[in-house]
Protein backbone atom coordinates (compact mmCIF):
# COMPACT_ATOMS: atom_id res chain seq x y z
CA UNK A 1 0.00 0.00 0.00
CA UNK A 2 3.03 2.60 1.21
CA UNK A 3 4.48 2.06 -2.09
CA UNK A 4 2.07 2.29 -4.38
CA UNK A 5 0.58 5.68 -2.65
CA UNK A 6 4.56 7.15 -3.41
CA UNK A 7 4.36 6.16 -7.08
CA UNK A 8 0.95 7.46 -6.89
CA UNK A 9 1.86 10.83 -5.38
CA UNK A 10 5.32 11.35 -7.94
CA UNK A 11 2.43 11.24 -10.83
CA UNK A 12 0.80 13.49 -9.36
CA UNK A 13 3.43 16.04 -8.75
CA UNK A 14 4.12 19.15 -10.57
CA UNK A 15 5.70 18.66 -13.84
CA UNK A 16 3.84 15.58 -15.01
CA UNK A 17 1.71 15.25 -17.90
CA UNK A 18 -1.82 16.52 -16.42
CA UNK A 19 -3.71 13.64 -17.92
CA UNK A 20 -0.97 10.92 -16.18
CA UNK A 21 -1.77 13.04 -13.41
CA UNK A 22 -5.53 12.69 -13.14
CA UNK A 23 -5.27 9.26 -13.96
CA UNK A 24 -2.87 8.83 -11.33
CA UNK A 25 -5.24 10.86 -9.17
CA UNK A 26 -8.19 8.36 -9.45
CA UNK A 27 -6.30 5.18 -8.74
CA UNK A 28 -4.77 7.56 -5.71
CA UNK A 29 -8.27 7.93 -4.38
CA UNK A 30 -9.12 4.18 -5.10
CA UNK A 31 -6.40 3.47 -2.76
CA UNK A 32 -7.68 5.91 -0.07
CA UNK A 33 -10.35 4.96 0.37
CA UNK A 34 -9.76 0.95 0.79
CA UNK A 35 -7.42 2.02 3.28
CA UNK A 36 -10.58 3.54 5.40
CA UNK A 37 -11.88 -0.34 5.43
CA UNK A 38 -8.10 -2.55 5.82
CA UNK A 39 -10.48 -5.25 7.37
CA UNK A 40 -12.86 -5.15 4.80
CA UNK A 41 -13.28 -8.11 1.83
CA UNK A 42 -10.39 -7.52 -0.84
CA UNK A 43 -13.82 -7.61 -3.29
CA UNK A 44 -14.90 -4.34 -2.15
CA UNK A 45 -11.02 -3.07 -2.92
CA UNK A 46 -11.14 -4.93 -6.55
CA UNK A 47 -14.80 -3.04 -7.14
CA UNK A 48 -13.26 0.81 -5.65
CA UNK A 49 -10.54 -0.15 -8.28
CA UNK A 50 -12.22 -0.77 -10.94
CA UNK A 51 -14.66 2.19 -10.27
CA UNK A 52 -11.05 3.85 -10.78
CA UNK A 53 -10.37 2.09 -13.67
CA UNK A 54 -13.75 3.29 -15.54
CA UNK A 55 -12.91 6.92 -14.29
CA UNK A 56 -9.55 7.21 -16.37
CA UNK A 57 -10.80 5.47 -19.23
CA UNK A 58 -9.76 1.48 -19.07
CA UNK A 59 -13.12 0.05 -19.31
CA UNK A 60 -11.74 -3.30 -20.54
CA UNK A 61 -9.34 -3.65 -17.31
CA UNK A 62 -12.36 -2.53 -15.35
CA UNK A 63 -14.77 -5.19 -16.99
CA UNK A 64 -12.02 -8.01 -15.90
CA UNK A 65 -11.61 -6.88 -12.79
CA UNK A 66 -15.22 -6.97 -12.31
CA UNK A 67 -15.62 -10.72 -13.86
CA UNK A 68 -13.69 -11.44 -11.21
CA UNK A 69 -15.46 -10.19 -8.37
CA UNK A 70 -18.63 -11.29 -9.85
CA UNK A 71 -17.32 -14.96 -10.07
CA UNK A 72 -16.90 -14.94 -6.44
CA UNK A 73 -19.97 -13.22 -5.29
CA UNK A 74 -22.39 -13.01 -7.85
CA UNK A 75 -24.55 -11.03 -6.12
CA UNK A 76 -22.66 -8.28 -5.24
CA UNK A 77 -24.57 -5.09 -6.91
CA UNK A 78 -22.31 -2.53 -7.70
CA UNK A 79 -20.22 -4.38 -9.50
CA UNK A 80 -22.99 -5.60 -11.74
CA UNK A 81 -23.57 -2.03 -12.45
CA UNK A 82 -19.72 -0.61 -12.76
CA UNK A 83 -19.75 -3.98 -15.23
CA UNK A 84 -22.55 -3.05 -17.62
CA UNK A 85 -21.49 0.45 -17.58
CA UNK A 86 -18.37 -0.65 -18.80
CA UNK A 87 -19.92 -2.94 -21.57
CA UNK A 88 -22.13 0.21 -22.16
CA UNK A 89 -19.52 2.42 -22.98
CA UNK A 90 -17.58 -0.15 -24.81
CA UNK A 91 -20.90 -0.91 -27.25
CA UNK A 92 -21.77 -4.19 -25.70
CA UNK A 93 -25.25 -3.71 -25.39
CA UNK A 94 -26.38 -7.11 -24.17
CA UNK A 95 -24.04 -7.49 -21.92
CA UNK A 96 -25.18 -4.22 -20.20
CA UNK A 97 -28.37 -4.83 -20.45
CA UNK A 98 -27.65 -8.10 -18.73
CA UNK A 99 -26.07 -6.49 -16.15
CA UNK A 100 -28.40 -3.51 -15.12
CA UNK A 101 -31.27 -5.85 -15.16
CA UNK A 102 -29.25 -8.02 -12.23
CA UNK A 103 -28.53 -5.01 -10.48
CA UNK A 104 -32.05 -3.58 -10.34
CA UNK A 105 -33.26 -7.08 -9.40
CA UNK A 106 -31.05 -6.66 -6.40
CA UNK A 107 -31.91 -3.46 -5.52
CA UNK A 108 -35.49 -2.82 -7.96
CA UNK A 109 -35.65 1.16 -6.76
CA UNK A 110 -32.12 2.31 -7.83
CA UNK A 111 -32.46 5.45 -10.29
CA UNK A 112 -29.07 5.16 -11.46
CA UNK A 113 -29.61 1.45 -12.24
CA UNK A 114 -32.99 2.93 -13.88
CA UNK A 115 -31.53 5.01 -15.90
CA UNK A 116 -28.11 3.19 -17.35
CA UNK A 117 -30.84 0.25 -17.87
CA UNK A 118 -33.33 2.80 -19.61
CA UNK A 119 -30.47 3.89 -22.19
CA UNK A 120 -29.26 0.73 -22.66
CA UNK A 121 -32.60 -0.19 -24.15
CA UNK A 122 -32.95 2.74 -25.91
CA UNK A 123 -29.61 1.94 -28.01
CA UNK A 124 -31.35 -1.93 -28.42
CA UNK A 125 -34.20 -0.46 -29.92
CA UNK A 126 -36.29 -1.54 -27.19
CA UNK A 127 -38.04 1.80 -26.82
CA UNK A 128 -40.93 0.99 -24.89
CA UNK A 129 -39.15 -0.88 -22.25
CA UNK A 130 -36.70 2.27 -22.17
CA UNK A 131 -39.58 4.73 -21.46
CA UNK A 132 -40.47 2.36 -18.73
CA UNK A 133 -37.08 2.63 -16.53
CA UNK A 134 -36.26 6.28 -17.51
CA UNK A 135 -39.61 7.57 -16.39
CA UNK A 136 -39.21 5.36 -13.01
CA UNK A 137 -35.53 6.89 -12.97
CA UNK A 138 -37.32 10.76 -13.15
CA UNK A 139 -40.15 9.56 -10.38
CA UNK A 140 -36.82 8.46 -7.98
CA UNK A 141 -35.68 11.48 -8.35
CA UNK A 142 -32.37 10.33 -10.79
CA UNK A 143 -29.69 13.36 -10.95
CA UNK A 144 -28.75 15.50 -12.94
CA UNK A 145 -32.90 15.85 -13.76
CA UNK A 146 -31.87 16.83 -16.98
CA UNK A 147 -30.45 14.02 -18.48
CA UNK A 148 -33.25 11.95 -18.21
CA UNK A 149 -35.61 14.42 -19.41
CA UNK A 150 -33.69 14.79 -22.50
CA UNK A 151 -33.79 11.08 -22.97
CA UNK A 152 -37.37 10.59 -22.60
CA UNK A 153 -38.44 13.66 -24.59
CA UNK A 154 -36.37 12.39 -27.29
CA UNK A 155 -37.75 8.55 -26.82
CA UNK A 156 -41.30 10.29 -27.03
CA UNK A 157 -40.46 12.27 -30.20
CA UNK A 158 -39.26 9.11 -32.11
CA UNK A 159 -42.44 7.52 -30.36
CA UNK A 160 -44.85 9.85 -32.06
CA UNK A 161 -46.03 10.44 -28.31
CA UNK A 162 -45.86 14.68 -29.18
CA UNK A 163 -47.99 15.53 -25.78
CA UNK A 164 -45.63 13.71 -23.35
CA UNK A 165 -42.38 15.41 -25.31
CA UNK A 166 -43.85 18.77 -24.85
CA UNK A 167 -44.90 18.06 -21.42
CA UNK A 168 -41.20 17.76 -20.84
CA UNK A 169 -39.89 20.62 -23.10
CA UNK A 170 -41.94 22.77 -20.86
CA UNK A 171 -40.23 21.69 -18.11
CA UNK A 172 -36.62 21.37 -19.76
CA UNK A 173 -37.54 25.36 -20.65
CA UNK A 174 -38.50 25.84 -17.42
CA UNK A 175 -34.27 25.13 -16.18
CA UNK A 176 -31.78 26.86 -16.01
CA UNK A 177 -29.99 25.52 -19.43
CA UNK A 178 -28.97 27.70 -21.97
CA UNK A 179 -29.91 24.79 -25.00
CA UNK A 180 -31.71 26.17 -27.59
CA UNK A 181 -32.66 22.80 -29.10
CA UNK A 182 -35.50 23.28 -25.73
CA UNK A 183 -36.97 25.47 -27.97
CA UNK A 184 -36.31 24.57 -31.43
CA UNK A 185 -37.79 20.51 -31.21
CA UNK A 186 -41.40 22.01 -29.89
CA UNK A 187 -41.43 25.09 -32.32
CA UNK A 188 -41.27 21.93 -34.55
CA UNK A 189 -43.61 20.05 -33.38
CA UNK A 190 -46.43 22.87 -33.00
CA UNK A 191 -45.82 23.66 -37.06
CA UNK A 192 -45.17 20.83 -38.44
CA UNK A 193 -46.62 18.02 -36.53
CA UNK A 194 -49.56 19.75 -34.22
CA UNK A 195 -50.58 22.91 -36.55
CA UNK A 196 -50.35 25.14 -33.98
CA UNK A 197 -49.01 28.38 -34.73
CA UNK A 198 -50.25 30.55 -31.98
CA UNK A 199 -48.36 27.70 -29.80
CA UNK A 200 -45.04 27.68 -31.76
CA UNK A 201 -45.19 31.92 -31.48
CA UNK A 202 -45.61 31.65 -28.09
CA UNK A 203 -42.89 29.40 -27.47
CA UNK A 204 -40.59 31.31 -30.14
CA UNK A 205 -41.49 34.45 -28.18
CA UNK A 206 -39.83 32.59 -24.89
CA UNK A 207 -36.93 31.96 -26.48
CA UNK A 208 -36.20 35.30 -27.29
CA UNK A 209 -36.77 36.59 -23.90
CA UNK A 210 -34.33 33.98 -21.82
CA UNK A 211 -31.76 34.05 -25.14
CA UNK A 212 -31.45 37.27 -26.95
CA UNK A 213 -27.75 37.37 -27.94
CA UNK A 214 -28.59 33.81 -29.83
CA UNK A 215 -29.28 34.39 -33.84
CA UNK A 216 -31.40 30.90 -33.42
CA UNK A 217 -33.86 32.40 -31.14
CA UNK A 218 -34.81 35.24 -33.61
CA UNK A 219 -34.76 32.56 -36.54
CA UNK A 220 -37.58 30.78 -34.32
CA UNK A 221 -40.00 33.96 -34.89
């Protein structure tokens, strides 16, 4: 442990690359914080390293470091989740799915497990079954709020399901964001889709008021 902090700590010194140094960083804190639990089960120091590992970048190290742990104690559930985050990120979209499905069997109220499971079905096509668990995600309370909004209102767009989108474009309006596309995706909608013009002024008219330095709100009018 002593040595591995010191080689930590010279990557992290002044005069090192800054990316070696916040990778070194995260495997620094990794290390930390086993130390707060010496008497603890080595898994729980394999899954705080491989929640390191997934922080600097090395999914695939992560995702064998978490096979691991999972052979021994299959039902451990953060490492079912650091796992199909990993297989997430690294486009292995049945394997995640796999793997936030465990997780939210072994602890079913989990937004965060909601959520990774919600956009893992989402990239499966599954879009239905990803409205599902991203709209339990938002009623848990998942943060940041945004993200799942965002999610669902575009799920509901590519659904056809226009009232539920807008219902959460009013809210995503409502924030404090600065993203135009808030405004432009129901301006849409109201023309296009809805024929409502008197809707899509009013919401162009918004959109002006909250961003009038931005050339996109006064191509809205």
């Amino acid at each position: 442990y002593g040595t591995a902090m010191e080689y930590f700590s010279l990557l992290s010194a002044n005069g090192i690359d800054p990316y070696i140094q916040g990778k070194a960083a995260s495997l620094r804190r990794a290390f930390e914080e086993f130390s707060l639990y010496r008497d603890g089960s080595p898994l729980h120091y394999q899954v705080l390293l491989s929640r390191s590992l997934l922080e600097i970048g090395y999914y695939e190290m992560a995702a064998r470091v978490l096979e691991q742990v999972l052979d021994e104690k299959g039902d451990y559930r953060d490492a079912w989740i650091y796992f199909g985050y990993s297989q997430y990120v690294l486009g292995n979209f049945d394997l995640a799915e796999t793997a936030f499905s465990t997780a939210l069997e072994l602890y079913p109220s989990l937004p965060d497990t909601q959520f990774y499971l919600g956009i893992t079905k989402a990239r499966l096509g599954k879009r239905t079954e990803a409205m599902t668990y991203l709209e339990q995600a938002k009623e848990n309370q998942y943060e940041p709020r945004r993200d799942v909004l965002e999610r669902l209102a575009d799920l509901y767009v590519q659904t056809e399901q226009y009232d539920q989108a807008l219902e959460i474009y009013n809210e995503l309006m409502g924030g404090q964001s600065t993203d135009m596309a808030y405004y432009v995706r129901p301006v849409w909608m109201y023309v296009d889709i809805l024929k409502l013009p008197e809707e899509a002024l009013r919401v162009a008219k918004v959109s002006l008021e909250t961003h009038p330095d931005d050339p996109m709100a006064y191509n809205l009018m």
